[in-house]
Protein backbone atom coordinates (compact mmCIF):
# COMPACT_ATOMS: atom_id res chain seq x y z
CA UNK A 1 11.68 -2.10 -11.01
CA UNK A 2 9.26 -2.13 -14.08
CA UNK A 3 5.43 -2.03 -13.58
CA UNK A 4 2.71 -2.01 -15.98
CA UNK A 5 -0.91 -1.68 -15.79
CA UNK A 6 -3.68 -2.77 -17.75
CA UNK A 7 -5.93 0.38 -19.13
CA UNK A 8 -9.56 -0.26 -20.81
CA UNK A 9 -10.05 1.76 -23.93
CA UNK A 10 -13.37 3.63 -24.52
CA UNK A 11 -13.69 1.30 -27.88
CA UNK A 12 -13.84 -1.85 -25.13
CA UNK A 13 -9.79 -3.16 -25.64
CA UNK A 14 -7.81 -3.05 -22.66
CA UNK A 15 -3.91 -2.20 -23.03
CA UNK A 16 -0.91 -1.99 -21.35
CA UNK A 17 1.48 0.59 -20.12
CA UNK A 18 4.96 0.64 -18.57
CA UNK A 19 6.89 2.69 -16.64
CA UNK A 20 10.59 2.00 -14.88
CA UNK A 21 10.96 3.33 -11.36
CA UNK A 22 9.53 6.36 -10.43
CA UNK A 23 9.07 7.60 -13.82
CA UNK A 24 5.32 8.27 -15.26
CA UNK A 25 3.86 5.65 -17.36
CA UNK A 26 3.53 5.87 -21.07
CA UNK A 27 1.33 6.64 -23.01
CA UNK A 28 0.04 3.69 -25.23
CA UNK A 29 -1.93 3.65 -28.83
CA UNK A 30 -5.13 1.15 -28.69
CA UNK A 31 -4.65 -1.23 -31.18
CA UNK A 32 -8.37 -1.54 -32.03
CA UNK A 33 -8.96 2.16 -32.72
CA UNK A 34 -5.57 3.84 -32.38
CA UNK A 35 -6.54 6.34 -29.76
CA UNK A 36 -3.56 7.50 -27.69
CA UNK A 37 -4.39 6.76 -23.60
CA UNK A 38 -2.35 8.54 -21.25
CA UNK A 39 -2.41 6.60 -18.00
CA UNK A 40 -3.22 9.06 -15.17
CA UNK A 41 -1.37 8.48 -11.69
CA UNK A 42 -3.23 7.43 -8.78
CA UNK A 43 -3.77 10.61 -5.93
CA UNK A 44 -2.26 8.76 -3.03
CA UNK A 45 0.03 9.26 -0.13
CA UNK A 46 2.64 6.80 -1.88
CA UNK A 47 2.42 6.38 -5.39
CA UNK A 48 4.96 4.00 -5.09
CA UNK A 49 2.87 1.92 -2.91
CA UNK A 50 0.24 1.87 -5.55
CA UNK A 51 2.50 0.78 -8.19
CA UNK A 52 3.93 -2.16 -5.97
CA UNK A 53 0.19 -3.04 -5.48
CA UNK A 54 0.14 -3.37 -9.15
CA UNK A 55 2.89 -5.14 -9.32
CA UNK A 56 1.97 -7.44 -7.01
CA UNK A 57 -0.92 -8.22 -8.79
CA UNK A 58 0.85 -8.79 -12.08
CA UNK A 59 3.03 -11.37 -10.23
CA UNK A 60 -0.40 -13.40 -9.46
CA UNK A 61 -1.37 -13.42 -13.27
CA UNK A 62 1.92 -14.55 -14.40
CA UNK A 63 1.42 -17.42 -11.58
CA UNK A 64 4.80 -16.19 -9.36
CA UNK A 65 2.91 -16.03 -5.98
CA UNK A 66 5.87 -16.15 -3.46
CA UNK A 67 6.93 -12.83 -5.23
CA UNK A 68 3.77 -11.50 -5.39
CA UNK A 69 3.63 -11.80 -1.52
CA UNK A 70 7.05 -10.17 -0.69
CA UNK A 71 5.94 -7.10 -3.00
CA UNK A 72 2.47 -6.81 -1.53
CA UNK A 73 4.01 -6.54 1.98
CA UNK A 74 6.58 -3.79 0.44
CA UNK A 75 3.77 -1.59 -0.58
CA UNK A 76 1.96 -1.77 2.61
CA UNK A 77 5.71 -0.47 4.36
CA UNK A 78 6.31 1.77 1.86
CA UNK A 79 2.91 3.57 2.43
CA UNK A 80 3.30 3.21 6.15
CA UNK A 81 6.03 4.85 5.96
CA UNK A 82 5.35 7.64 3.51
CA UNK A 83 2.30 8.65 5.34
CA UNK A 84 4.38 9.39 8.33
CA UNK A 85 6.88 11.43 6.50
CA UNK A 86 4.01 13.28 5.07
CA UNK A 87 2.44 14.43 8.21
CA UNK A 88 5.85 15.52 9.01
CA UNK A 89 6.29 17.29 6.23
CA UNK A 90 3.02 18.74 6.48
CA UNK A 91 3.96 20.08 10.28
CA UNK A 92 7.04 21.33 9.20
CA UNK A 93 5.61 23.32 6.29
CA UNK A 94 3.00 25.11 8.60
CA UNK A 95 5.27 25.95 10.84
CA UNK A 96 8.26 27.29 7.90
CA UNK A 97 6.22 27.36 4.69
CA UNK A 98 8.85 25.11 3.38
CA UNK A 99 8.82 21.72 1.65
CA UNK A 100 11.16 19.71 3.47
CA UNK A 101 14.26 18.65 2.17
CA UNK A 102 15.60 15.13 1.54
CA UNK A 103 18.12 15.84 4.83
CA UNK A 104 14.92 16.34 6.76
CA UNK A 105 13.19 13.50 5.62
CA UNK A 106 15.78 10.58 6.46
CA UNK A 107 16.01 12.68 10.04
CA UNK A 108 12.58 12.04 10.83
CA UNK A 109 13.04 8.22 9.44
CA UNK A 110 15.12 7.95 12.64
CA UNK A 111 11.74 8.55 14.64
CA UNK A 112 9.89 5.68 12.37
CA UNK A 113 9.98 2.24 14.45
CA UNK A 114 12.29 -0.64 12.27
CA UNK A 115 11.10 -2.90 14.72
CA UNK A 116 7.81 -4.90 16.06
CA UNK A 117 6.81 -6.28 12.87
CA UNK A 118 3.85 -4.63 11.36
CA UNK A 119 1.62 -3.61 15.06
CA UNK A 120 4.01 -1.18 16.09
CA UNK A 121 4.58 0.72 13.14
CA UNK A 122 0.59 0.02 12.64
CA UNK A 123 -0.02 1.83 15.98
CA UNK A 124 2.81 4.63 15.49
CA UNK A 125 1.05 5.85 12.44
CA UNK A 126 -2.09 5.42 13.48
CA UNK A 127 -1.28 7.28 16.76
CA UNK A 128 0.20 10.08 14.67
CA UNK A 129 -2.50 10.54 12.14
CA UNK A 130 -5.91 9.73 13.82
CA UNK A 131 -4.90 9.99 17.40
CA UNK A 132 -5.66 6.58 18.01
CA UNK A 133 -3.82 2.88 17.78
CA UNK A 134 -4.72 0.69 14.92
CA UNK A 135 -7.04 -1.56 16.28
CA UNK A 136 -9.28 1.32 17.90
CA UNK A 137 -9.62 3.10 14.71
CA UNK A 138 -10.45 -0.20 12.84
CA UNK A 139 -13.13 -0.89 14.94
CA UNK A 140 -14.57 2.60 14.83
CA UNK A 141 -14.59 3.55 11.43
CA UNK A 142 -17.41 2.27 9.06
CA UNK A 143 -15.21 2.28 6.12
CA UNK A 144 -12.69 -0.05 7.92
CA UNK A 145 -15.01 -2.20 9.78
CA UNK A 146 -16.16 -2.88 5.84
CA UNK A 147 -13.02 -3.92 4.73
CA UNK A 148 -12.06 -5.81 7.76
CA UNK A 149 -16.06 -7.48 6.41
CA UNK A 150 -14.02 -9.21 4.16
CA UNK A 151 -12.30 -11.46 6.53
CA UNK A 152 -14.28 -12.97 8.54
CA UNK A 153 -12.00 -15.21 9.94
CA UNK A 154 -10.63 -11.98 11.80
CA UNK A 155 -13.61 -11.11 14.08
CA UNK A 156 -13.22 -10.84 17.65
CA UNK A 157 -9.37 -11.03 17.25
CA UNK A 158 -7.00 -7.34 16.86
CA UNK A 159 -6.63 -6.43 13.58
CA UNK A 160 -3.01 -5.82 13.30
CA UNK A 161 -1.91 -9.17 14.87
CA UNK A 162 -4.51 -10.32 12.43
CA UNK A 163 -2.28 -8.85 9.35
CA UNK A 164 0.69 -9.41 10.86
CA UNK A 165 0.40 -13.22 11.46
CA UNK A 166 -1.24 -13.43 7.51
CA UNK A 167 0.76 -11.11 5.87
CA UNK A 168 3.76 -10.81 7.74
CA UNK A 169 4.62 -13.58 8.40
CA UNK A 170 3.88 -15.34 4.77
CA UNK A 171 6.39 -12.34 3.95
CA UNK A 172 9.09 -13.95 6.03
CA UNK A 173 8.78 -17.11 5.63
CA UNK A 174 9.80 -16.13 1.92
CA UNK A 175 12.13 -13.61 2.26
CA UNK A 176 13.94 -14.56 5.28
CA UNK A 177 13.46 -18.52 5.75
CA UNK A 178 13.76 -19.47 1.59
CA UNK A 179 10.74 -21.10 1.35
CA UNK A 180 9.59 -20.30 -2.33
CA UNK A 181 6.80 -22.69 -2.95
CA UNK A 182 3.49 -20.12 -1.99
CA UNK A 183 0.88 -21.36 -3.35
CA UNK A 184 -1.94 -19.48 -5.57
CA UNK A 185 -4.46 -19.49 -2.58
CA UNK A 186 -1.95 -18.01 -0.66
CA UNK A 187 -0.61 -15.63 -2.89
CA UNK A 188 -4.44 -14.27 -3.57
CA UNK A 189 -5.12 -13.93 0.04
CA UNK A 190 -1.53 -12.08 0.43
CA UNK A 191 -2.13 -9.71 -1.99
CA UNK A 192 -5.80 -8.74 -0.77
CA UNK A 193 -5.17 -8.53 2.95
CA UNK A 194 -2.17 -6.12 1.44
CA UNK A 195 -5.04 -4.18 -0.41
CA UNK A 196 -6.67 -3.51 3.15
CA UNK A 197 -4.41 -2.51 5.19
CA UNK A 198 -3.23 0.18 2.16
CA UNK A 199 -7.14 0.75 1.97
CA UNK A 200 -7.47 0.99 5.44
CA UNK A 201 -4.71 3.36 5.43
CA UNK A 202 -6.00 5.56 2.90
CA UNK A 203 -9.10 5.92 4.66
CA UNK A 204 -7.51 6.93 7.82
CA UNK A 205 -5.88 9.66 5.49
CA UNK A 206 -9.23 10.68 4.30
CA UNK A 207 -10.54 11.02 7.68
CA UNK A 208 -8.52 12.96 9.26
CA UNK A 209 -8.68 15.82 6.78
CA UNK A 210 -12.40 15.33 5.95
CA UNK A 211 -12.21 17.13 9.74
CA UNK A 212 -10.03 20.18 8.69
């Protein structure tokens, strides 16, 4: 899969840079005052799950919102799951002072729930990380209480059947039902309620070692 991000310039242009896969992004030339920018990764739990964010985004500007929905929901899976095999992998290193191997990894993607649409993988990690389900540590933590702000709509009501029925389910109705005309309003909201829960996520990350 290709993704490219736009980069501002110190001289004010803005330009682009590519990368296939998993491999780092280039390095670009500004046209305007042929300074070479060398895009910097994101520090995150799945940088994979940033780049689909991207991606997703790019889909929205080039007006294909059904896809932009399906890859929004990937990266919010793909940095569920990643954050789980990372606190594995952290466990397993303070008990062995090992990195874990790819053989370890896909047997601890046995323990990861394939099921339950996105609450009970929600609560798993959330269990795992901050010793709490989802919805408790939404509704305690100031950070995520802000972001949750941002949809109003969503007050009073749990937050992950809140994603699940307006992300999920959009998701499905794509991927698994054929239905292909998504329209830009609901391609926008997609892609931001995918924002949160990564955000969300990322926070929960934060918190837990802001403790150690």
């Amino acid at each position: 899969m290709k993704f490219a991000q736009e980069i501002p310039c110190k001289c004010g242009e803005k330009v682009i840079s590519s990368a296939y896969g998993e491999n780092n992004f280039k390095s670009v030339v500004c046209p305007a005052c042929n300074v070479t920018i060398y895009p910097i990764e994101p520090l995150s739990v799945s940088p994979t799950a940033e780049r689909l964010l991207i991606r997703s985004a790019a889909e929205l500007k080039a007006c294909d919102y059904s896809l932009a929905v399906v890859i929004g929901a990937m990266a919010v899976e793909a940095f569920l799951t990643r954050f789980f095999l990372k606190l594995k992998g952290m466990d397993s290193y303070a008990l062995t002072s090992n990195l874990p191997t790819a053989q370890q990894e896909e047997a601890w993607e046995k323990e990861y729930p394939r099921s339950g649409g996105f609450p009970k993988p929600a609560d798993f990690v959330s269990n795992q990380i901050a010793g709490m389900p989802f919805d408790e540590f939404v509704t305690t933590n100031t950070v995520a209480i802000a972001i949750m702000g941002g949809f109003p709509e969503a007050a009073g009501s749990s937050a992950k059947d809140f994603f699940q029925k307006e992300l999920f389910y959009p998701r499905n109705r794509i991927a698994h039902w054929g239905y292909v005309n998504t329209t830009e309003v609901e391609g926008q909201r997609c892609h931001k309620l995918a924002v949160a829960i990564v955000s969300i996520f990322r926070e929960m990350d934060k918190a837990k070692y802001a403790k150690c």
